[in-house]
N, C-alpha and C. Protein backbone atom coordinates (compact mmCIF):
# COMPACT_ATOMS: atom_id res chain seq x y z
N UNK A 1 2.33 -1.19 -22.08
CA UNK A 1 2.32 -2.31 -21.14
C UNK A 1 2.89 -1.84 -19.80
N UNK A 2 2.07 -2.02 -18.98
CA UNK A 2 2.58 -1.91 -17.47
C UNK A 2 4.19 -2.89 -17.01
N UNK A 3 4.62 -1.95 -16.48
CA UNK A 3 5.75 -2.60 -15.37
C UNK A 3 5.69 -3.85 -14.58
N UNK A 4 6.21 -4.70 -14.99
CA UNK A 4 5.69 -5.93 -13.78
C UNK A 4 6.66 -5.66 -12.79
N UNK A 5 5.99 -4.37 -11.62
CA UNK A 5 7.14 -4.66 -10.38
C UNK A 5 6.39 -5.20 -9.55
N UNK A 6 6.86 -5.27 -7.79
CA UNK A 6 6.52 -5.85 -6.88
C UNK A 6 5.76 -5.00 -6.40
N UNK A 7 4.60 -4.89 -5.03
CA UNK A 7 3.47 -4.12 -4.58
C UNK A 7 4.02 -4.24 -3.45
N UNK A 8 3.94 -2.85 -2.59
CA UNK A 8 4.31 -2.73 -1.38
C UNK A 8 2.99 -2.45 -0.74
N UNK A 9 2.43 -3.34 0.31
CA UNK A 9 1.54 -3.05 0.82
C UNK A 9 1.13 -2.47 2.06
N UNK A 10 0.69 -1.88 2.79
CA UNK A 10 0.71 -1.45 3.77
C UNK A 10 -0.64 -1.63 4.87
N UNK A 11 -1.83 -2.02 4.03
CA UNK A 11 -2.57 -1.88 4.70
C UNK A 11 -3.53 -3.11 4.84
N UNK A 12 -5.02 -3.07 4.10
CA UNK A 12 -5.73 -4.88 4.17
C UNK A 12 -5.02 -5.58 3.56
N UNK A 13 -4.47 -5.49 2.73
CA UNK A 13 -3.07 -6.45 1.78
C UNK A 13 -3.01 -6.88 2.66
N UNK A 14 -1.80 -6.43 3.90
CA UNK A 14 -1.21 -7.28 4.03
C UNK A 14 -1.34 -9.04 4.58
N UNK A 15 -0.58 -9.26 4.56
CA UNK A 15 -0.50 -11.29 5.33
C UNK A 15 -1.35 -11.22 6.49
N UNK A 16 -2.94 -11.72 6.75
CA UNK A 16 -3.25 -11.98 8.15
C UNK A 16 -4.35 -10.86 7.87
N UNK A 17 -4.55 -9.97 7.05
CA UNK A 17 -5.58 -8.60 6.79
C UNK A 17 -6.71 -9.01 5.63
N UNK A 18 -7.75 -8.76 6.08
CA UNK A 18 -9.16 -9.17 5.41
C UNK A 18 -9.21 -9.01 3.56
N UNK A 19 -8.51 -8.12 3.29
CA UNK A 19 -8.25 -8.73 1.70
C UNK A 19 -7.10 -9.33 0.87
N UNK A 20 -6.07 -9.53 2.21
CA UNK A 20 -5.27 -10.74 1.45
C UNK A 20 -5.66 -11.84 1.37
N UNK A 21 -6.49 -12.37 2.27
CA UNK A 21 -7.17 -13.90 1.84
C UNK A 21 -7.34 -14.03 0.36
N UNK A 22 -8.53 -12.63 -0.11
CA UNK A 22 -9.18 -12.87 -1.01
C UNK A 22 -8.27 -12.61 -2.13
N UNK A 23 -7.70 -11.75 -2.03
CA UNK A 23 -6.69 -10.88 -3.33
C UNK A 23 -5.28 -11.49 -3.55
N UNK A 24 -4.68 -11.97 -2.67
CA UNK A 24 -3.06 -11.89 -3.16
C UNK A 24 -2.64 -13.39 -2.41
N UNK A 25 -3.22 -14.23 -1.51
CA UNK A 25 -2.87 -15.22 -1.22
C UNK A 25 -3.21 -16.17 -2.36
N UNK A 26 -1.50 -17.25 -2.47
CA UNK A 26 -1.64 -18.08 -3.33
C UNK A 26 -1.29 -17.48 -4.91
N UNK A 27 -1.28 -15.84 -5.33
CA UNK A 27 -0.83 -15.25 -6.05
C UNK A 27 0.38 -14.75 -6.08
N UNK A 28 1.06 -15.11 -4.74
CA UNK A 28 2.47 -14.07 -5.01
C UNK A 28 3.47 -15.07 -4.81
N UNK A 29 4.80 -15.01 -5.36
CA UNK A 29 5.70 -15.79 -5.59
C UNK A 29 6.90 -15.69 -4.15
N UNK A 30 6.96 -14.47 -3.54
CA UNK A 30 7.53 -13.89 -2.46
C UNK A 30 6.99 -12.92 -1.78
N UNK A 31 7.31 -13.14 -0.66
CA UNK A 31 6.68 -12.19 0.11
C UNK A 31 7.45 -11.55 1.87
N UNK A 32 7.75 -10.04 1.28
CA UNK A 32 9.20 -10.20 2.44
C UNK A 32 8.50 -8.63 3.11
N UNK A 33 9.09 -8.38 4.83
CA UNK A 33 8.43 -7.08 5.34
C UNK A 33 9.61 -5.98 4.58
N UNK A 34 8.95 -4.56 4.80
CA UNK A 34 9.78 -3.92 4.31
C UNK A 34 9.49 -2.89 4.67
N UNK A 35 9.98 -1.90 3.87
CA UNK A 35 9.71 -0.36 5.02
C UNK A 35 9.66 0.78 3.82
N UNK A 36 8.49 1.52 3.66
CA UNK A 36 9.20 3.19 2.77
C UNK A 36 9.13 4.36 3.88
N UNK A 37 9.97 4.83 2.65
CA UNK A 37 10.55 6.64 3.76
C UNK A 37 9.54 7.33 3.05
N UNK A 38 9.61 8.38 3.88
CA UNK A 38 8.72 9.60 3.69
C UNK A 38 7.21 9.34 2.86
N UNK A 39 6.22 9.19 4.01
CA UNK A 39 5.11 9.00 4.10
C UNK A 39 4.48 9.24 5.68
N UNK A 40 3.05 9.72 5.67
CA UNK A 40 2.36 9.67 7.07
C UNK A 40 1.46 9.23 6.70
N UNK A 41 1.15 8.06 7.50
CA UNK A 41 -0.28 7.15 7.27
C UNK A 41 -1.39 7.58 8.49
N UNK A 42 -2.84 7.58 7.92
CA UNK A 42 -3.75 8.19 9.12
C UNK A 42 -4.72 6.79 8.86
N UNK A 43 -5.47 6.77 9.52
CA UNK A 43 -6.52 5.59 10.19
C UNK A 43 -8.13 6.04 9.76
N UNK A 44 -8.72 5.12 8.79
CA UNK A 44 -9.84 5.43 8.39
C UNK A 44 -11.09 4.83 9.53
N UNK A 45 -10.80 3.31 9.90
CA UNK A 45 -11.27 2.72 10.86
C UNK A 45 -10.99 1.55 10.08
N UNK A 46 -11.49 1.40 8.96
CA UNK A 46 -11.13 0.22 8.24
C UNK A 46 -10.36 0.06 7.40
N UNK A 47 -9.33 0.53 6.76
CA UNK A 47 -8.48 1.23 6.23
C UNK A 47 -7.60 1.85 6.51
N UNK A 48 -5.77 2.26 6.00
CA UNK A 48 -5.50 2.99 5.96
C UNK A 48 -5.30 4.17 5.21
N UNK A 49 -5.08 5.30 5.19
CA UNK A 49 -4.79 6.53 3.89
C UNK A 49 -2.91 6.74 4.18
N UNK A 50 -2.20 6.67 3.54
CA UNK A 50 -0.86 6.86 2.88
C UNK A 50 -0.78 8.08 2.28
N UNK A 51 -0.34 9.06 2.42
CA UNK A 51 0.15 10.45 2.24
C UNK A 51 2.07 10.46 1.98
N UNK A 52 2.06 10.65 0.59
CA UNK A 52 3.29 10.49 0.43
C UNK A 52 4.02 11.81 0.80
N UNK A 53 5.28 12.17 1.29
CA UNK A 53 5.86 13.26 2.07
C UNK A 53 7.01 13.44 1.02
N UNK A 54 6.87 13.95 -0.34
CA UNK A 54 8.60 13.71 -1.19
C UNK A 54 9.20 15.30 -0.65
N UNK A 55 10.48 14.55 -0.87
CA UNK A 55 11.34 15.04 -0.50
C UNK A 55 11.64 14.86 1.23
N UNK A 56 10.99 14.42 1.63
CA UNK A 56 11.31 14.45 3.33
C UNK A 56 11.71 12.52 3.26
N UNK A 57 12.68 12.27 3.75
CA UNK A 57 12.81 11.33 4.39
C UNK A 57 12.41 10.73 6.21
N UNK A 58 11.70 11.90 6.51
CA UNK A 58 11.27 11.23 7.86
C UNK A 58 9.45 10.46 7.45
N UNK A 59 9.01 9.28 8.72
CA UNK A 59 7.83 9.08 8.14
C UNK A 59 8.07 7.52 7.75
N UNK A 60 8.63 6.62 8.28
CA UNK A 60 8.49 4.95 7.78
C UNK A 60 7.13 4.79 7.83
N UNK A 61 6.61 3.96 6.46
CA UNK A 61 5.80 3.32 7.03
C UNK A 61 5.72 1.59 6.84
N UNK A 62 5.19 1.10 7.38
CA UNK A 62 5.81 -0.62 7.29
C UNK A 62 4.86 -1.49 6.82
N UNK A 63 5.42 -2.06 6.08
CA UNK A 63 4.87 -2.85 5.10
C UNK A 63 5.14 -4.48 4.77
N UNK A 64 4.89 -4.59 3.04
CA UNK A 64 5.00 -5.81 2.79
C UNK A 64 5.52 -5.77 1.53
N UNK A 65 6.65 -6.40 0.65
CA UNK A 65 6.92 -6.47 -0.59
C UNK A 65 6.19 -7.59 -0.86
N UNK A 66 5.49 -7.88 -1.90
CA UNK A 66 4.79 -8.70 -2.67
C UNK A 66 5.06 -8.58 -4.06
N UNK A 67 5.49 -9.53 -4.37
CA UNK A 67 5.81 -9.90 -5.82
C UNK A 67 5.41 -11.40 -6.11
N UNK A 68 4.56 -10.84 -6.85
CA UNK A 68 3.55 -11.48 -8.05
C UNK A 68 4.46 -12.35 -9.45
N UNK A 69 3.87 -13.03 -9.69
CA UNK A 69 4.55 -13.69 -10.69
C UNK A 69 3.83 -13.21 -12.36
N UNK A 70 4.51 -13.55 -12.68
CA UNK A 70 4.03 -12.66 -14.49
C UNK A 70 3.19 -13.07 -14.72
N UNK A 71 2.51 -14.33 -14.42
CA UNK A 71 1.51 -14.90 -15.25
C UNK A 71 0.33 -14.59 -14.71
N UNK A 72 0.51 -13.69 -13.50
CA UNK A 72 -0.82 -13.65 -12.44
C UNK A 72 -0.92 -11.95 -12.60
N UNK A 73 0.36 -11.23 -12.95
CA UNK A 73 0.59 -10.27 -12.86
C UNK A 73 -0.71 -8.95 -13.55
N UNK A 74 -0.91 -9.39 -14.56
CA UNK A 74 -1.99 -8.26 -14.90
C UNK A 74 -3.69 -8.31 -14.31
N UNK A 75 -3.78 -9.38 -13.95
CA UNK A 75 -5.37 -9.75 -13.36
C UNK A 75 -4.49 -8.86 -11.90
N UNK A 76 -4.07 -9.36 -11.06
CA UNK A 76 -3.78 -8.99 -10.28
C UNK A 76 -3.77 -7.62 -9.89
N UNK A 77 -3.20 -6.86 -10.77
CA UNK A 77 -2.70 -5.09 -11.12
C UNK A 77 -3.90 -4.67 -11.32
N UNK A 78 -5.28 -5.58 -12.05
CA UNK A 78 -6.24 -4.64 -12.28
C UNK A 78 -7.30 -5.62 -10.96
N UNK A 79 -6.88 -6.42 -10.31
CA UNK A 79 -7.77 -6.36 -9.10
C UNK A 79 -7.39 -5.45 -8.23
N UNK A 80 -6.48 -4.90 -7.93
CA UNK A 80 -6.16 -4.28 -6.30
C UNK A 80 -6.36 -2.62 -7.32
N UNK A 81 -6.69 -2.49 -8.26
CA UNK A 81 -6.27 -1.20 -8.98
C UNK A 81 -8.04 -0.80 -8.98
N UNK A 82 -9.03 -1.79 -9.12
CA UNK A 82 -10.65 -1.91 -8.64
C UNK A 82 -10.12 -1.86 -7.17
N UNK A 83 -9.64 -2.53 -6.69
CA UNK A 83 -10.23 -2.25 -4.86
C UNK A 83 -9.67 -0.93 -4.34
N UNK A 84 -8.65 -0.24 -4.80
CA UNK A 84 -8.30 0.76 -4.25
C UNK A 84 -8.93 2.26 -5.19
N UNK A 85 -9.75 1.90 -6.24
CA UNK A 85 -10.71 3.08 -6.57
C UNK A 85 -9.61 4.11 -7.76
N UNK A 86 -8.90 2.88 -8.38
CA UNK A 86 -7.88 4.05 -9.05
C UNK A 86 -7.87 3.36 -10.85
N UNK A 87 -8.51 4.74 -11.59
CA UNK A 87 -8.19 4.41 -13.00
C UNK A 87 -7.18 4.66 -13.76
N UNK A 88 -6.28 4.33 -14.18
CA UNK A 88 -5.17 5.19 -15.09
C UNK A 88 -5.40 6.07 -15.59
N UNK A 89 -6.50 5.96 -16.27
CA UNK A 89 -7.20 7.28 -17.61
C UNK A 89 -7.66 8.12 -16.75
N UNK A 90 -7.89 7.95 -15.59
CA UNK A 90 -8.97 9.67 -14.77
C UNK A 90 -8.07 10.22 -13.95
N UNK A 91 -8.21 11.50 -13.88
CA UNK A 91 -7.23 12.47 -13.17
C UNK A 91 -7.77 12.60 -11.94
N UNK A 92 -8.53 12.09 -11.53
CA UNK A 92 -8.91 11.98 -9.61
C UNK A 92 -9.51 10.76 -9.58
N UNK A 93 -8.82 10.13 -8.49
CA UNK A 93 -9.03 8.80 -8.12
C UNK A 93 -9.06 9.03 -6.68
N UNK A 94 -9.54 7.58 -5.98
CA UNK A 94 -9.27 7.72 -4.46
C UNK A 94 -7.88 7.40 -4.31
N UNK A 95 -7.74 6.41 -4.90
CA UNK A 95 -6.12 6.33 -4.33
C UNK A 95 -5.24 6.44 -5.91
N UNK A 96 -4.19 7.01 -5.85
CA UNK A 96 -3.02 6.41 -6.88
C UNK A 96 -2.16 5.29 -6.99
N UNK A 97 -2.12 4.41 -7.85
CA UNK A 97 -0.96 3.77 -7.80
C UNK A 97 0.15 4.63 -8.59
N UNK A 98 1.64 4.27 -7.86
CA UNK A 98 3.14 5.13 -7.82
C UNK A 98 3.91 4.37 -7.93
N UNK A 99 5.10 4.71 -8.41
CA UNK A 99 6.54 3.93 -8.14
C UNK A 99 7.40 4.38 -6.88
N UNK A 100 7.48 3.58 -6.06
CA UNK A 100 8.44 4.49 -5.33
C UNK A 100 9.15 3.07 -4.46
N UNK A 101 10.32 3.83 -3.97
CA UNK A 101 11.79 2.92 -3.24
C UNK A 101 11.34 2.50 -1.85
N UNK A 102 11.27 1.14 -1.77
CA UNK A 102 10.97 0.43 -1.00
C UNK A 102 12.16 -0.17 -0.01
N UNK A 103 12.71 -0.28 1.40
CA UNK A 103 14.09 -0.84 1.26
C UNK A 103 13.10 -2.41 2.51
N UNK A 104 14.43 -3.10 1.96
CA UNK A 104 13.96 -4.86 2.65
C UNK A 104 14.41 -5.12 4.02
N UNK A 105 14.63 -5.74 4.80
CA UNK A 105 15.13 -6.27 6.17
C UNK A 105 16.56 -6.61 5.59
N UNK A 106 17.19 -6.66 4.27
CA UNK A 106 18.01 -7.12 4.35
C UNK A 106 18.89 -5.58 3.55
N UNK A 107 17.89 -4.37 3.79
CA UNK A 107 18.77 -3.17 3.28
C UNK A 107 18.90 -3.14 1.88
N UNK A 108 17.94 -4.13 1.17
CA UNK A 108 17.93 -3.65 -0.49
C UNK A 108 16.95 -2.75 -0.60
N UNK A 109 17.26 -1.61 -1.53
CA UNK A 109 16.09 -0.95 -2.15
C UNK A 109 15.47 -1.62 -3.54
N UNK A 110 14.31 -1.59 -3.50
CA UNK A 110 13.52 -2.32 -4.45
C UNK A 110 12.20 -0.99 -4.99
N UNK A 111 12.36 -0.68 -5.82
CA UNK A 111 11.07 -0.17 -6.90
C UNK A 111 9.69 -1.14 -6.97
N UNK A 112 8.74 -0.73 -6.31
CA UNK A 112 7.09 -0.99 -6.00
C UNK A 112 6.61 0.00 -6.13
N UNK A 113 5.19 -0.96 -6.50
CA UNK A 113 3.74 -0.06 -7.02
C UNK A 113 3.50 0.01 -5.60
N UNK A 114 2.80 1.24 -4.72
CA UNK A 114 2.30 0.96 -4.15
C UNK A 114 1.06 2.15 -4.44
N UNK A 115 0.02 2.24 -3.40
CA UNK A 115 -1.20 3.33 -3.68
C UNK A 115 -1.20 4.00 -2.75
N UNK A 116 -1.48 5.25 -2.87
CA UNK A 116 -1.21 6.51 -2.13
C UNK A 116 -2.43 7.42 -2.62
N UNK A 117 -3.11 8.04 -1.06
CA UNK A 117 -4.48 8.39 -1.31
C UNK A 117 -4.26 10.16 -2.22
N UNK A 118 -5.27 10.67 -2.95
CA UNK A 118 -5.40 11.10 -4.24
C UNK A 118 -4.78 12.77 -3.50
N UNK A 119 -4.10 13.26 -3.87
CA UNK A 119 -3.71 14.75 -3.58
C UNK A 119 -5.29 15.57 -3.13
N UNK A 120 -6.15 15.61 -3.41
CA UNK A 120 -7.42 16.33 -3.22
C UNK A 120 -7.80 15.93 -2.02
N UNK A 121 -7.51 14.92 -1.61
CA UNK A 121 -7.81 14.48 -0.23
C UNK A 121 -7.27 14.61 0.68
N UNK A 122 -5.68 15.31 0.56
CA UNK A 122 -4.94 15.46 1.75
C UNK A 122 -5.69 16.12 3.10
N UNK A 123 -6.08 17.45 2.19
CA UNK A 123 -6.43 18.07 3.25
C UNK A 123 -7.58 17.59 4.70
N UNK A 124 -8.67 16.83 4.09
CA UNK A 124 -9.26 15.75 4.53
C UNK A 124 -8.71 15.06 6.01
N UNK A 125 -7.88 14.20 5.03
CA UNK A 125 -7.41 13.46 6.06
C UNK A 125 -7.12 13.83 6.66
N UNK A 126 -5.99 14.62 6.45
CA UNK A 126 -4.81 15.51 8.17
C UNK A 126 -5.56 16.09 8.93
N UNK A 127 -7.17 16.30 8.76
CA UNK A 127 -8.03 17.51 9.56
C UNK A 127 -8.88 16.25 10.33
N UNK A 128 -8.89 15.20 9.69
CA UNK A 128 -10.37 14.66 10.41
C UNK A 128 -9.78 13.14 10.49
N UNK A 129 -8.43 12.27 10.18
CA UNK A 129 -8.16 11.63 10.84
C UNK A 129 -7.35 11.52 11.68
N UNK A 130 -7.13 10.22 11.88
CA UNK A 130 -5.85 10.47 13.06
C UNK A 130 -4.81 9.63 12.53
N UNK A 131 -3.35 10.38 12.81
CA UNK A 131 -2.54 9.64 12.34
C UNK A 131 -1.89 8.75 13.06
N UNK A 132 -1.32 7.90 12.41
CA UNK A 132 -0.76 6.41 12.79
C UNK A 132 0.73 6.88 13.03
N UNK A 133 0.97 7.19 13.93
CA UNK A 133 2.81 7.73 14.56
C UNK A 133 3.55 6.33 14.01
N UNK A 134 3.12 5.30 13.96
CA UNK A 134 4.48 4.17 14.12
C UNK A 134 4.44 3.61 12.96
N UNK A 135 3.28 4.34 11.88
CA UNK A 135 3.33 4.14 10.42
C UNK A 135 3.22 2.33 10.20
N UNK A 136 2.51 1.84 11.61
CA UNK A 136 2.38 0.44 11.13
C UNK A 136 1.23 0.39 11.14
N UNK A 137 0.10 0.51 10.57
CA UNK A 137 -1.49 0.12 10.19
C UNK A 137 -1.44 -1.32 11.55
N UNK A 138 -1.14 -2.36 11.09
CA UNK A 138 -1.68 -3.51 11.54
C UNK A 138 -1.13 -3.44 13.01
N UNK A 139 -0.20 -2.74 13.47
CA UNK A 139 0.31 -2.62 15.13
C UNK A 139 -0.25 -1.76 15.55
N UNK A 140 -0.86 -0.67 15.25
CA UNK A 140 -1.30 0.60 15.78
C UNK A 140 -2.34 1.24 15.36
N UNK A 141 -3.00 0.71 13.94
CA UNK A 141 -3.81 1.11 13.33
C UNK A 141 -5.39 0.08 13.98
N UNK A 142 -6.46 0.54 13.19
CA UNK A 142 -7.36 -0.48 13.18
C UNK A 142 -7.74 -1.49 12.39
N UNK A 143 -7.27 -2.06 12.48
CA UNK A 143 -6.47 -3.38 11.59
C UNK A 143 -7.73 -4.25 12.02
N UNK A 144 -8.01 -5.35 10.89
CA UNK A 144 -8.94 -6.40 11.00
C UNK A 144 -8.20 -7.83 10.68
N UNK A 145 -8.94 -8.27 11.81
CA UNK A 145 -8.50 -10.00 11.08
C UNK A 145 -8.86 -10.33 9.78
N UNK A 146 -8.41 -11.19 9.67
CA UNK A 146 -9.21 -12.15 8.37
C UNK A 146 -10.07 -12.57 8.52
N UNK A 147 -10.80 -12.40 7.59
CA UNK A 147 -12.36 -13.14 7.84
C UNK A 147 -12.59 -14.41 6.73
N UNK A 148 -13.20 -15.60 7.68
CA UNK A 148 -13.24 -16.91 6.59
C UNK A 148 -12.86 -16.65 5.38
């Protein structure tokens, strides 16, 4: 049985971004900004890619804690787990879902799933996109409204 933690989102997730309408509004019980260390996010056009950096603590990138309530919790885990192209059972995915330390506006660290694009792809990205310096997708990135 999966972990019921909270999802740190960073990218269409989030509040005001073209697949939270559809995916997570009305599903989550809280919903607070937040920040992880060591990561560089690059810009797909519609999308972001998340490159996790361990061991380096430089690299915020800014986000959203979302926590889901139990009863919504596994539909949920296997909708955003279809939209982000990631199976448990296969050893290359587009993206991974991870555990990793999330801290809040109010300086708690909190443990979230979030997805982080597949090691095979690094090289990819760092060559042919561009990265997002302020690690905020929706301030700096190419971020979309919501659509109806």
């Amino acid at each position: 049985m999966t972990q019921c933690l909270p999802f740190f989102v960073y990218g269409t997730l989030r509040s005001g971004q073209r697949n939270y309408a559809r995916l997570l509004a009305g599903r989550t019980v809280s919903e607070h900004p937040a920040t992880l260390a060591g990561g560089t996010m690059y810009d797909s056009g519609g999308f972001p890619y998340l490159i996790r950096t361990d061991g380096q603590t430089d690299g915020q990138i800014v986000g959203n804690l979302m926590e889901v309530g139990e009863a919504d919790f596994d539909e949920v885990l296997a909708t955003l787990d279809r939209l982000e192209g990631y199976d448990p059972d296969s050893a290359r995915n587009h993206y991974n879902r991870i555990v990793v330390p999330v801290t809040t506006m109010d300086a708690e660290t909190v443990e979230a799933y979030t997805y982080v694009a597949d090691p095979s792809m690094y090289d990819a990205i760092r060559t042919r996109l561009p990265l997002i310096e302020s690690g905020d997708w929706v301030k700096d990135g190419s971020s979309r409204p919501a659509s109806g």
